[in-house]
N, C-alpha and C. Protein backbone atom coordinates (compact mmCIF):
# COMPACT_ATOMS: atom_id res chain seq x y z
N UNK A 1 76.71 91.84 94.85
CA UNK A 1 77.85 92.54 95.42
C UNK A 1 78.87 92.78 94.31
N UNK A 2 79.33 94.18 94.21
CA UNK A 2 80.07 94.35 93.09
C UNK A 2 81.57 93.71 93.33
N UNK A 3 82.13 93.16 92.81
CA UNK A 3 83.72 93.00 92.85
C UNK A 3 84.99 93.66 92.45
N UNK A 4 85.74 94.00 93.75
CA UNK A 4 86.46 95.31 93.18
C UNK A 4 88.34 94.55 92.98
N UNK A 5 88.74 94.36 91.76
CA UNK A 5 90.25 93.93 92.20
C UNK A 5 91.35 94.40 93.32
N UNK A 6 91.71 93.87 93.79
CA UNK A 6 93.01 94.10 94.86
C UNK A 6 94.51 94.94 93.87
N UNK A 7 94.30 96.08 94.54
CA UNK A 7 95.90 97.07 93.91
C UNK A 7 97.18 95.80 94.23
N UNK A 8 98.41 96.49 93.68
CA UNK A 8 99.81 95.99 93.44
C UNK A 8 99.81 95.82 95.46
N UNK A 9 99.47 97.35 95.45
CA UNK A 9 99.68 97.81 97.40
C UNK A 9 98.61 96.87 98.24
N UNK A 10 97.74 96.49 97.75
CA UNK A 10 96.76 95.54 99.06
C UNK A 10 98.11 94.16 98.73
N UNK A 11 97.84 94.20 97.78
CA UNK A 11 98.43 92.26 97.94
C UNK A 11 100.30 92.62 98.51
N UNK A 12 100.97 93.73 98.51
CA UNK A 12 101.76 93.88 99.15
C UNK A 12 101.75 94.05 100.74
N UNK A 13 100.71 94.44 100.80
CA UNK A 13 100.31 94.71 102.33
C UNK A 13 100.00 93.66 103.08
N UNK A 14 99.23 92.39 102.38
CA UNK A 14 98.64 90.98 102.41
C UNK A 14 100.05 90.38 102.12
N UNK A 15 101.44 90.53 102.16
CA UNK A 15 102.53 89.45 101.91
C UNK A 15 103.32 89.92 103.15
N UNK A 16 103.19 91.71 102.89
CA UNK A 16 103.82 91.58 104.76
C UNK A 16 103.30 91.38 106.16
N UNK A 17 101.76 90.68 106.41
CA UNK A 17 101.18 91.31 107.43
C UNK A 17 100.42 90.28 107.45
N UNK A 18 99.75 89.38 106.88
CA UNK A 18 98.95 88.65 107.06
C UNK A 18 99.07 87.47 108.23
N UNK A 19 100.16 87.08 108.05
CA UNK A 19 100.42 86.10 109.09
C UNK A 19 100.69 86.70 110.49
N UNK A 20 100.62 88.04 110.61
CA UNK A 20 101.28 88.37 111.73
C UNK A 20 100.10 89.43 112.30
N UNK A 21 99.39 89.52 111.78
CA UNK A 21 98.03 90.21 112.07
C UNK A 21 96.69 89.34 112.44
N UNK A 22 95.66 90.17 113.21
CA UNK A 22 94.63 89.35 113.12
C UNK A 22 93.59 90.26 112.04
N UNK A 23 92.83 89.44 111.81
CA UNK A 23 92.14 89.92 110.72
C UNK A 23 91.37 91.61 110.68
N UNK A 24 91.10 91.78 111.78
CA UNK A 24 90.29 93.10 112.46
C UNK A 24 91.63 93.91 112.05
N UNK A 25 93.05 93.83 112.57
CA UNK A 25 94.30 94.66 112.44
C UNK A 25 93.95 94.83 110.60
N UNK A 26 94.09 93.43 110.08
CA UNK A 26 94.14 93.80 108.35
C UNK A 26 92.70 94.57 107.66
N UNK A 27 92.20 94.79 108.66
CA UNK A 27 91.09 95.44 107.99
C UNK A 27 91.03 97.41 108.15
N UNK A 28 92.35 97.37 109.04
CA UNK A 28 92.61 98.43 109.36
C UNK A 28 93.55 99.22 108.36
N UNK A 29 94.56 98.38 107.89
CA UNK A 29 95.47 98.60 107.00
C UNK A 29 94.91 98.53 105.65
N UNK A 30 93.81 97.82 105.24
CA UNK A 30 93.08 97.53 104.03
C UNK A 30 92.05 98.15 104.27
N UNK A 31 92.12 99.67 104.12
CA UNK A 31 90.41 100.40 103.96
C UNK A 31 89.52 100.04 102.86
N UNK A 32 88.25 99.54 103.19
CA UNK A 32 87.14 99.35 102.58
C UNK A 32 87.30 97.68 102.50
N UNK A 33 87.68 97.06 102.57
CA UNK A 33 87.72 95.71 102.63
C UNK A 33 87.35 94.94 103.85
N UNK A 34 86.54 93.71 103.82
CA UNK A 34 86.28 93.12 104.72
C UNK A 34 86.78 92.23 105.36
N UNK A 35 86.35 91.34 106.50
CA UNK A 35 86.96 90.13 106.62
C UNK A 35 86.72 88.95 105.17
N UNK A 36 85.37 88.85 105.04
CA UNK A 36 85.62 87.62 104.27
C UNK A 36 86.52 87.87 102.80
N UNK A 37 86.29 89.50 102.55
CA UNK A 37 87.35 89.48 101.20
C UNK A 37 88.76 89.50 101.27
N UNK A 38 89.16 89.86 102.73
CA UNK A 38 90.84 89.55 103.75
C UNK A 38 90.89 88.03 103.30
N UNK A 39 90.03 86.92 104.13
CA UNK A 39 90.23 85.75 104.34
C UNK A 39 90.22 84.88 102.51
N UNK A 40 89.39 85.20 102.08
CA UNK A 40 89.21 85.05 100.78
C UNK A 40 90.71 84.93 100.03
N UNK A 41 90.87 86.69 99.86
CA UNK A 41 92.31 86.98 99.13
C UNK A 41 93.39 86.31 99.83
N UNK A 42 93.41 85.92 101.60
CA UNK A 42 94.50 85.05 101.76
C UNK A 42 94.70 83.75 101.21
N UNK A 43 93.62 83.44 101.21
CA UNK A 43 93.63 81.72 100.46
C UNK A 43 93.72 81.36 99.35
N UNK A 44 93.49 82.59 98.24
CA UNK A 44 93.87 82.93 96.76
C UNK A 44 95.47 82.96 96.74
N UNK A 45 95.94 83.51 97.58
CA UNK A 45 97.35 83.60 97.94
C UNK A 45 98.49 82.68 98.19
N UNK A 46 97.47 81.17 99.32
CA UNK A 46 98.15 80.61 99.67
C UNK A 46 98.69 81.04 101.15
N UNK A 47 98.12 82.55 101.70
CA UNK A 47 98.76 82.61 102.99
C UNK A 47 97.80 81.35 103.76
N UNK A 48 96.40 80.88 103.82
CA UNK A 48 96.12 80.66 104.67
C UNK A 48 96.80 79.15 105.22
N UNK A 49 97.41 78.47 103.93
CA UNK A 49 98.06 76.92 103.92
C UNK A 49 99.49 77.08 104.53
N UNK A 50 99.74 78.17 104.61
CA UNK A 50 101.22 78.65 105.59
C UNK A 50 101.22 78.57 106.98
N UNK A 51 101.54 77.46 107.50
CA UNK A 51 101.93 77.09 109.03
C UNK A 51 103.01 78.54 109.80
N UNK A 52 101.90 78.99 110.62
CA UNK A 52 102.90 80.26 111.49
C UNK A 52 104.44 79.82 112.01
N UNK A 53 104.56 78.53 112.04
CA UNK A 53 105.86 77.89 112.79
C UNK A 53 106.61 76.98 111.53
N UNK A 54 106.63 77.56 110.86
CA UNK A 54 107.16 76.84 109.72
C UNK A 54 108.55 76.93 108.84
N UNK A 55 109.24 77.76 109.94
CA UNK A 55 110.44 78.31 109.73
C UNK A 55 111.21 77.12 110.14
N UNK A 56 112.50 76.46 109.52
CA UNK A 56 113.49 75.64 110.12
C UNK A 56 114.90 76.03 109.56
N UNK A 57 115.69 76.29 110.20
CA UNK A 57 117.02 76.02 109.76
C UNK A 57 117.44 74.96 108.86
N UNK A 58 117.84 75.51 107.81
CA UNK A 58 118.84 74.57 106.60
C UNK A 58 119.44 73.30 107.44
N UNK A 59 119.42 72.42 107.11
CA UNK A 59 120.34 71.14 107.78
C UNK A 59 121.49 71.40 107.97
N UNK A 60 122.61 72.24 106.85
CA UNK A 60 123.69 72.07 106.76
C UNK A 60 124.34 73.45 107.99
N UNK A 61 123.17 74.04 107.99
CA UNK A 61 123.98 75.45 109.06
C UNK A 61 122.61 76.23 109.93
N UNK A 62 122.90 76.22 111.35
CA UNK A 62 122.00 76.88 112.07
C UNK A 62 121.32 78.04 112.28
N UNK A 63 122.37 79.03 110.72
CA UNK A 63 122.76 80.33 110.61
C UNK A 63 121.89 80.77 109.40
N UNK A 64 121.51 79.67 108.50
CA UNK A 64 120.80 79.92 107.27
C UNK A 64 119.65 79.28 107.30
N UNK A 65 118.50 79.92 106.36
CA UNK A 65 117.13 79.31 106.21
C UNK A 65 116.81 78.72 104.89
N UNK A 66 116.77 77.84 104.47
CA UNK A 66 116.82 77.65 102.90
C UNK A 66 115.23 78.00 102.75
N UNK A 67 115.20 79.16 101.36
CA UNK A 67 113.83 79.85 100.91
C UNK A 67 113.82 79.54 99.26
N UNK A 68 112.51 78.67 99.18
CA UNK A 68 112.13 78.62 97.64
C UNK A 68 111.34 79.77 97.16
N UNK A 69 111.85 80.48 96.28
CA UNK A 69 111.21 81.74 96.54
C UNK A 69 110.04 81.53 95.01
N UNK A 70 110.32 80.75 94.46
CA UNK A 70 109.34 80.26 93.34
C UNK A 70 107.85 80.08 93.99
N UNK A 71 107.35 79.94 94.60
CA UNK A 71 106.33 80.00 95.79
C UNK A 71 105.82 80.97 96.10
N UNK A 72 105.09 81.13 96.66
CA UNK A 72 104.12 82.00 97.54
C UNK A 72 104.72 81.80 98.74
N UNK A 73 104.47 80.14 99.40
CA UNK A 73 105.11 80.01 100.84
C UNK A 73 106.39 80.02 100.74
N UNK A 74 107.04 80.14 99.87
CA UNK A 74 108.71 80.65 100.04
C UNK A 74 108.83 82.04 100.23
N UNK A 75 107.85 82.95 99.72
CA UNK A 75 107.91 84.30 99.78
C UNK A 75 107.51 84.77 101.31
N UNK A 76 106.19 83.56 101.28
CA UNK A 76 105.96 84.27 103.06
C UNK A 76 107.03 84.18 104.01
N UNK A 77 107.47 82.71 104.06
CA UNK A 77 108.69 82.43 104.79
C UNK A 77 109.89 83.59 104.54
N UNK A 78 110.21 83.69 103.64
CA UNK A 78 111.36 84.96 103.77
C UNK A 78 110.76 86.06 104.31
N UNK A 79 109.75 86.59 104.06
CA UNK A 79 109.62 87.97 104.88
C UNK A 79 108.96 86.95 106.41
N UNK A 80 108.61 86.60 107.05
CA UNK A 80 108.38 86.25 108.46
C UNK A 80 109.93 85.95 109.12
N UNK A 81 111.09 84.98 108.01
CA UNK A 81 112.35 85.53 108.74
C UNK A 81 112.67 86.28 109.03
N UNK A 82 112.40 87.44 107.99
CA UNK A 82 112.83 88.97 108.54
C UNK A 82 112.34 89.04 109.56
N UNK A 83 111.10 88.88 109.64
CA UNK A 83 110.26 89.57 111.18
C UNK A 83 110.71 88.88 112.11
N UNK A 84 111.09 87.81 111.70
CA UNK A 84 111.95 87.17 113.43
C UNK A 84 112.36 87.62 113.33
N UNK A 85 113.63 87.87 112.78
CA UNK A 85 115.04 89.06 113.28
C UNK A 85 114.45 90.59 114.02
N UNK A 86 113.61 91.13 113.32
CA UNK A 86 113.51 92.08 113.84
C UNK A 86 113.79 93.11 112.67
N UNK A 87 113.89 92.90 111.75
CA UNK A 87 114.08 93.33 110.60
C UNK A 87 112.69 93.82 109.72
N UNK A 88 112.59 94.21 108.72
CA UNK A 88 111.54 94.81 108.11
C UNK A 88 111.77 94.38 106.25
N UNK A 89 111.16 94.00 106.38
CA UNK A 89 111.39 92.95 105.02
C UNK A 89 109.89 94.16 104.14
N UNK A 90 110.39 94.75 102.91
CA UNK A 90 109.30 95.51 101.90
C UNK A 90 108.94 94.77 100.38
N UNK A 91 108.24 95.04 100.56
CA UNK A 91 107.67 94.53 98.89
C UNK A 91 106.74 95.40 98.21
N UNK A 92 107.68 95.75 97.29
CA UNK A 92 107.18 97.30 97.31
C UNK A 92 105.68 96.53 95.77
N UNK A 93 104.96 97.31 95.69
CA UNK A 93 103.68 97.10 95.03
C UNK A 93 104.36 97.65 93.31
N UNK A 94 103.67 96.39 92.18
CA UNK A 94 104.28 95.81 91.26
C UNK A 94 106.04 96.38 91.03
N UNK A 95 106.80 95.27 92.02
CA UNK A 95 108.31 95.60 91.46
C UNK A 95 108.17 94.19 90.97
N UNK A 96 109.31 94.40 89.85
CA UNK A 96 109.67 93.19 89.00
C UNK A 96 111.07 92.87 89.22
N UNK A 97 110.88 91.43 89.18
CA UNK A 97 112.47 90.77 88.94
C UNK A 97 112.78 89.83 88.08
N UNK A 98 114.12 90.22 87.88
CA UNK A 98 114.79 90.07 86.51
C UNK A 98 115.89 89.15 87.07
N UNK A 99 115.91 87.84 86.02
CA UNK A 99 116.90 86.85 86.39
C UNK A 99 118.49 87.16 86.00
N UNK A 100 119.50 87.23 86.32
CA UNK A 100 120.80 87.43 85.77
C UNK A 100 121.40 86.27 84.77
């Protein structure tokens, strides 16, 4: 089986959607890709060690979420906050960030 790398846009697509999709949905959004190379690339990722309920409020305020964004699961966690809100959290395919 030949092996084809994942674009900037699959693994962006795999940071907004994975947890909130079932696999058949991500195979919809990821043309030509399968389940086991979905399930695969999630666990390369780290989505699959991400608890769906794993969101808690900061101790100090009911209003904030403290996010390690050095992580993978800090990254998922910030965009799934968004999606609680109702919000739309993007990651756009290779953007870079720059520390101040």
């Amino acid at each position: 089986m030949r092996r084809c790398n994942w674009t900037p846009k699959e693994v962006s697509i795999m940071l907004q959607h994975y947890l909130d999709k079932t696999v058949n949905e991500m195979m919809t959004l990821l043309p030509g890709r399968n389940k086991d190379q979905i399930y695969s690339k999630a666990k390369r990722m780290g989505l699959t060690s991400v608890r769906k309920d794993f969101l808690e409020p900061a101790s100090n305020d009911k209003n904030m979420v403290e996010v390690d964004l050095s992580s993978t699961e800090g990254v998922v966690k910030l965009i799934r906050y968004f999606n609680a809100m109702g919000l739309r959290f993007v990651v756009e395919p290779g953007a870079q960030i720059q520390s101040i």
